[in-house]
C-alpha atoms as a PDB file:
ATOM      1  CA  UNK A   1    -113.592  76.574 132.827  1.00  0.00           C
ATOM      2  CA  UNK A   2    -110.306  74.707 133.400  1.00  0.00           C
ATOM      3  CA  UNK A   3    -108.690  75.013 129.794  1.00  0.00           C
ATOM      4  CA  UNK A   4    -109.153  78.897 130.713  1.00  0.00           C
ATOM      5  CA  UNK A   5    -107.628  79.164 134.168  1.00  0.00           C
ATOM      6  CA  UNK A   6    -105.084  77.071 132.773  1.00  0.00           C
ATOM      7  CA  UNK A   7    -104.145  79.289 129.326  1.00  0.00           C
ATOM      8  CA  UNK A   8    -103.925  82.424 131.966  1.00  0.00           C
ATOM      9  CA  UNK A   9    -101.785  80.847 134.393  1.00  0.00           C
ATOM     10  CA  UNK A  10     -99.348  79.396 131.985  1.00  0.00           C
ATOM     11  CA  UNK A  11    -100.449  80.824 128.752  1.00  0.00           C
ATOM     12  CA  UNK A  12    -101.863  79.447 125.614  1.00  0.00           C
ATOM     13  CA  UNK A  13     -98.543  78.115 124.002  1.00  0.00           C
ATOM     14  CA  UNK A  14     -97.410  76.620 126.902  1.00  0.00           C
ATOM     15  CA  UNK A  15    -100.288  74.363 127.968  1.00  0.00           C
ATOM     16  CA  UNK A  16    -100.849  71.153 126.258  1.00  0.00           C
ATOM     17  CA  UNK A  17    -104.252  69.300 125.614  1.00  0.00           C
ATOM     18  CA  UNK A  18    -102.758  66.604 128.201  1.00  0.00           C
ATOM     19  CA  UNK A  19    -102.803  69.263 131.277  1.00  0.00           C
ATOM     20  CA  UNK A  20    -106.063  70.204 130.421  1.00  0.00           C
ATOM     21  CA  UNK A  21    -106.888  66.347 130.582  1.00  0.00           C
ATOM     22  CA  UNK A  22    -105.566  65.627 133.496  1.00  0.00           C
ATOM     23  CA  UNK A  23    -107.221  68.805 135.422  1.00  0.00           C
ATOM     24  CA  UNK A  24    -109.849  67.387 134.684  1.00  0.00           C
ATOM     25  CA  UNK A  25    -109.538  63.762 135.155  1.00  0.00           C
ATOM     26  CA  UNK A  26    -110.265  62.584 131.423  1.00  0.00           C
ATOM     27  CA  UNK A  27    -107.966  60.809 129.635  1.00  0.00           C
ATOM     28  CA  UNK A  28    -106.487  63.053 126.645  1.00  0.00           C
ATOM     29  CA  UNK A  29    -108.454  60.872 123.790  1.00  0.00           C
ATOM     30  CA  UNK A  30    -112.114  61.689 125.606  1.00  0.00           C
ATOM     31  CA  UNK A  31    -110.703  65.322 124.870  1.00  0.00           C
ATOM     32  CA  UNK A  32    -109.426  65.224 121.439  1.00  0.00           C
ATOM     33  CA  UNK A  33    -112.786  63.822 120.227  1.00  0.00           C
ATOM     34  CA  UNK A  34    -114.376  67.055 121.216  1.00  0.00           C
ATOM     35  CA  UNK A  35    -111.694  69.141 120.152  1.00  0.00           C
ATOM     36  CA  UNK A  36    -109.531  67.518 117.813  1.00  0.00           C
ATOM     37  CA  UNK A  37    -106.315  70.240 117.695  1.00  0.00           C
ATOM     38  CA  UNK A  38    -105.305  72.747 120.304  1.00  0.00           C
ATOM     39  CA  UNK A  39    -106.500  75.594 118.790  1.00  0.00           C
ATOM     40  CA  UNK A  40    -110.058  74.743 118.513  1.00  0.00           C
ATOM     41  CA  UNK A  41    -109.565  74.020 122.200  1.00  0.00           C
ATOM     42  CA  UNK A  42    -108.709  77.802 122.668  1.00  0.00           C
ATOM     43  CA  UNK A  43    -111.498  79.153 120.233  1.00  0.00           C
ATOM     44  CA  UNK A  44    -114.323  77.201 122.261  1.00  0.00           C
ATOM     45  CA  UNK A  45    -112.954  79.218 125.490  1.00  0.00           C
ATOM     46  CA  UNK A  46    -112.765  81.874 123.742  1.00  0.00           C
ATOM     47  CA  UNK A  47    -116.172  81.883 122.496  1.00  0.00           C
ATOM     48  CA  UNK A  48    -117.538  80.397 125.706  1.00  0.00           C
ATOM     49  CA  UNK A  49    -116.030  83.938 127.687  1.00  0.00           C
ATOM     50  CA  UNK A  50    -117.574  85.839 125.375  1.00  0.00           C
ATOM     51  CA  UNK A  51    -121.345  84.136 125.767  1.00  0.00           C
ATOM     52  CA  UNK A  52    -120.936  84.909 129.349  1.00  0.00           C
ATOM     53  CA  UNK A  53    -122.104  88.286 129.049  1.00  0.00           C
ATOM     54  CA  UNK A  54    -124.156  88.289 125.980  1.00  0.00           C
ATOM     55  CA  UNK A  55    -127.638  87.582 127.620  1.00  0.00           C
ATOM     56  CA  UNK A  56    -126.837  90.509 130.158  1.00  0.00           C
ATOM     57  CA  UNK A  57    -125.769  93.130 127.519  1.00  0.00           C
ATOM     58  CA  UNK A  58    -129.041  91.990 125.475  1.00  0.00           C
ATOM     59  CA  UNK A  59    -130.961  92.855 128.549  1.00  0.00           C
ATOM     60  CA  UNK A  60    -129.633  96.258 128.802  1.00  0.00           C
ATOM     61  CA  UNK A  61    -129.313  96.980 125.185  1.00  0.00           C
ATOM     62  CA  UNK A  62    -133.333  96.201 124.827  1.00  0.00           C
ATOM     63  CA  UNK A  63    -134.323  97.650 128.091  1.00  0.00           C
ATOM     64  CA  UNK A  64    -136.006 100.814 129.702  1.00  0.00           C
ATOM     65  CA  UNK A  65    -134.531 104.278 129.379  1.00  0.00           C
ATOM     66  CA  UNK A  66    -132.196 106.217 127.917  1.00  0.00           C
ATOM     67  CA  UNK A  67    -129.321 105.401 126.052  1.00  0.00           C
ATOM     68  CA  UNK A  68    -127.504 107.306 128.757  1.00  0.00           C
ATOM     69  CA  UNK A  69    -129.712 105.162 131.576  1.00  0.00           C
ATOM     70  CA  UNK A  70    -127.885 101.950 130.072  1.00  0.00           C
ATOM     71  CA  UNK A  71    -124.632 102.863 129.388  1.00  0.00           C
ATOM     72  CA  UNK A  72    -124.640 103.372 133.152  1.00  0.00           C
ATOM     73  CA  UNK A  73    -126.008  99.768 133.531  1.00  0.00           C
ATOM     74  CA  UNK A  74    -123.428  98.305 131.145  1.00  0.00           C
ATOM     75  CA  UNK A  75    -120.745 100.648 133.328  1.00  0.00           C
ATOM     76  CA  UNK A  76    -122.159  98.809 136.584  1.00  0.00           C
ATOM     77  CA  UNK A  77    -122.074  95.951 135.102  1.00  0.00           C
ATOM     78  CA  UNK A  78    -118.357  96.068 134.832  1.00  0.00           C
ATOM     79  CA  UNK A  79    -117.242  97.643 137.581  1.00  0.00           C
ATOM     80  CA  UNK A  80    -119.698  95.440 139.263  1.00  0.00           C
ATOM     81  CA  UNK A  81    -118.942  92.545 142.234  1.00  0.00           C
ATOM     82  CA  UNK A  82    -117.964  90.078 139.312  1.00  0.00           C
ATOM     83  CA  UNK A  83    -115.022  92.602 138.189  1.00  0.00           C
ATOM     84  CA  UNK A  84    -112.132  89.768 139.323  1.00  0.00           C
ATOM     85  CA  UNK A  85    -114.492  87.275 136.716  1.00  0.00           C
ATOM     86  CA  UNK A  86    -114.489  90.079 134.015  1.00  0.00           C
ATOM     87  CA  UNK A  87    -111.235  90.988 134.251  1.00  0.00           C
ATOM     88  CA  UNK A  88    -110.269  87.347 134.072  1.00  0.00           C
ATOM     89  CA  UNK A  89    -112.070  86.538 130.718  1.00  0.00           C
ATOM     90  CA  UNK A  90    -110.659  89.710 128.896  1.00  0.00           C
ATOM     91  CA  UNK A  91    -107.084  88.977 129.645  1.00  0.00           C
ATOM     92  CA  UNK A  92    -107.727  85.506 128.079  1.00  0.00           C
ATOM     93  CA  UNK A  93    -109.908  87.268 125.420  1.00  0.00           C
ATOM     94  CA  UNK A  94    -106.948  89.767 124.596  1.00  0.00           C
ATOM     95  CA  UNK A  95    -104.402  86.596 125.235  1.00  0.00           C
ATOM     96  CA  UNK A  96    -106.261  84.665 122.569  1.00  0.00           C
ATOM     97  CA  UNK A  97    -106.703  87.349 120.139  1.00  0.00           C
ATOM     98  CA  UNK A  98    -103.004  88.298 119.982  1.00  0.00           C
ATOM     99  CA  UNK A  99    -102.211  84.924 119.509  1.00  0.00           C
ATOM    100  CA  UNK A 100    -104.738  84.229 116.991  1.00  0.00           C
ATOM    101  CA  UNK A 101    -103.413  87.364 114.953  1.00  0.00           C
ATOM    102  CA  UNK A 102     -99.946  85.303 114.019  1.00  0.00           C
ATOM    103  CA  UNK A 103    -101.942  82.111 113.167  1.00  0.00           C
ATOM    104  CA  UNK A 104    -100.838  81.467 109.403  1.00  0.00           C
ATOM    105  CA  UNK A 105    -104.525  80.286 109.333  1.00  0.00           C
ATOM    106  CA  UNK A 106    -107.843  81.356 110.377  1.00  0.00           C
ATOM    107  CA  UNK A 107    -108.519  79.094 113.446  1.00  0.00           C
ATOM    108  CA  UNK A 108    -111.411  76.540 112.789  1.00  0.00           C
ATOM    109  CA  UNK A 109    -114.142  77.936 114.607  1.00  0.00           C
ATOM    110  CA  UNK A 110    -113.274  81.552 114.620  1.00  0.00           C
ATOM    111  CA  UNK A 111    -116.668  82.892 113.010  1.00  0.00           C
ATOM    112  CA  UNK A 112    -118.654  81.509 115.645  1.00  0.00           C
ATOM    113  CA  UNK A 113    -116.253  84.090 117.997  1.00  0.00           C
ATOM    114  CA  UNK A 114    -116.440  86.903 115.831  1.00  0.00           C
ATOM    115  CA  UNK A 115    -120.801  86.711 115.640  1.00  0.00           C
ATOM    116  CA  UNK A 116    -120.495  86.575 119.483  1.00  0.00           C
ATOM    117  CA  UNK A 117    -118.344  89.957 119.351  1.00  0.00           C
ATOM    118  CA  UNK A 118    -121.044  91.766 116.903  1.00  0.00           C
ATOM    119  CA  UNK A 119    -123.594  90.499 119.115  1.00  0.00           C
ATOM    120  CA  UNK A 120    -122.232  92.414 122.079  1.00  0.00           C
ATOM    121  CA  UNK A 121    -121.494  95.526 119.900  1.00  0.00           C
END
């Protein structure tokens, strides 16, 4: 996703809805109707990194053998080919949760983040 390569090269209080616009060649309006203010922006990233890996921990969690047997899938998993995409979305993950944590105000959207987390614990 753009908006997320974007908040880990320059970080989330430094890009503005109008880079994001223009990396993607939309005008900044087509983008505010989706997402209206900034920080719903970086919630729907946030959320989206997290869904990644939902259906693949479901797998695991409700397959064959021991709990032991899939902790070492969920281990592969990790350390797995993808580890330069994993490592990716949790430094925006831990990005957007440290900024979220001096927010005066929950961010709009934030419960649909936090069901995603439960999911995956």
């Amino acid at each position: 996703m753009t908006a997320e390569k974007l908040f880990l090269e320059s970080g989330l209080d430094c890009v503005q809805i109008q880079d994001i616009a223009d990396a993607e060649g939309i005008g900044v309006a087509t983008l505010f109707r989706y997402f209206p203010k900034k920080e719903r922006l970086i919630v729907a990233v946030a959320v989206s990194s997290l869904e990644k890996n939902v259906e693949h921990f479901k797998r695991i969690a409700n397959g064959k053998g021991s709990a032991y047997e899939r902790l070492e899938q969920v281990l592969d998993f990790l350390i797995g080919d993808h580890t330069e995409q994993i490592s990716k979305s949790a430094k925006f993950r831990e990005a957007f949760e440290s900024y979220a944590s001096f927010a005066k105000n929950p961010f709009d959207g934030i419960e649909d983040y936090i069901e995603i987390q439960k999911v995956i614990a």
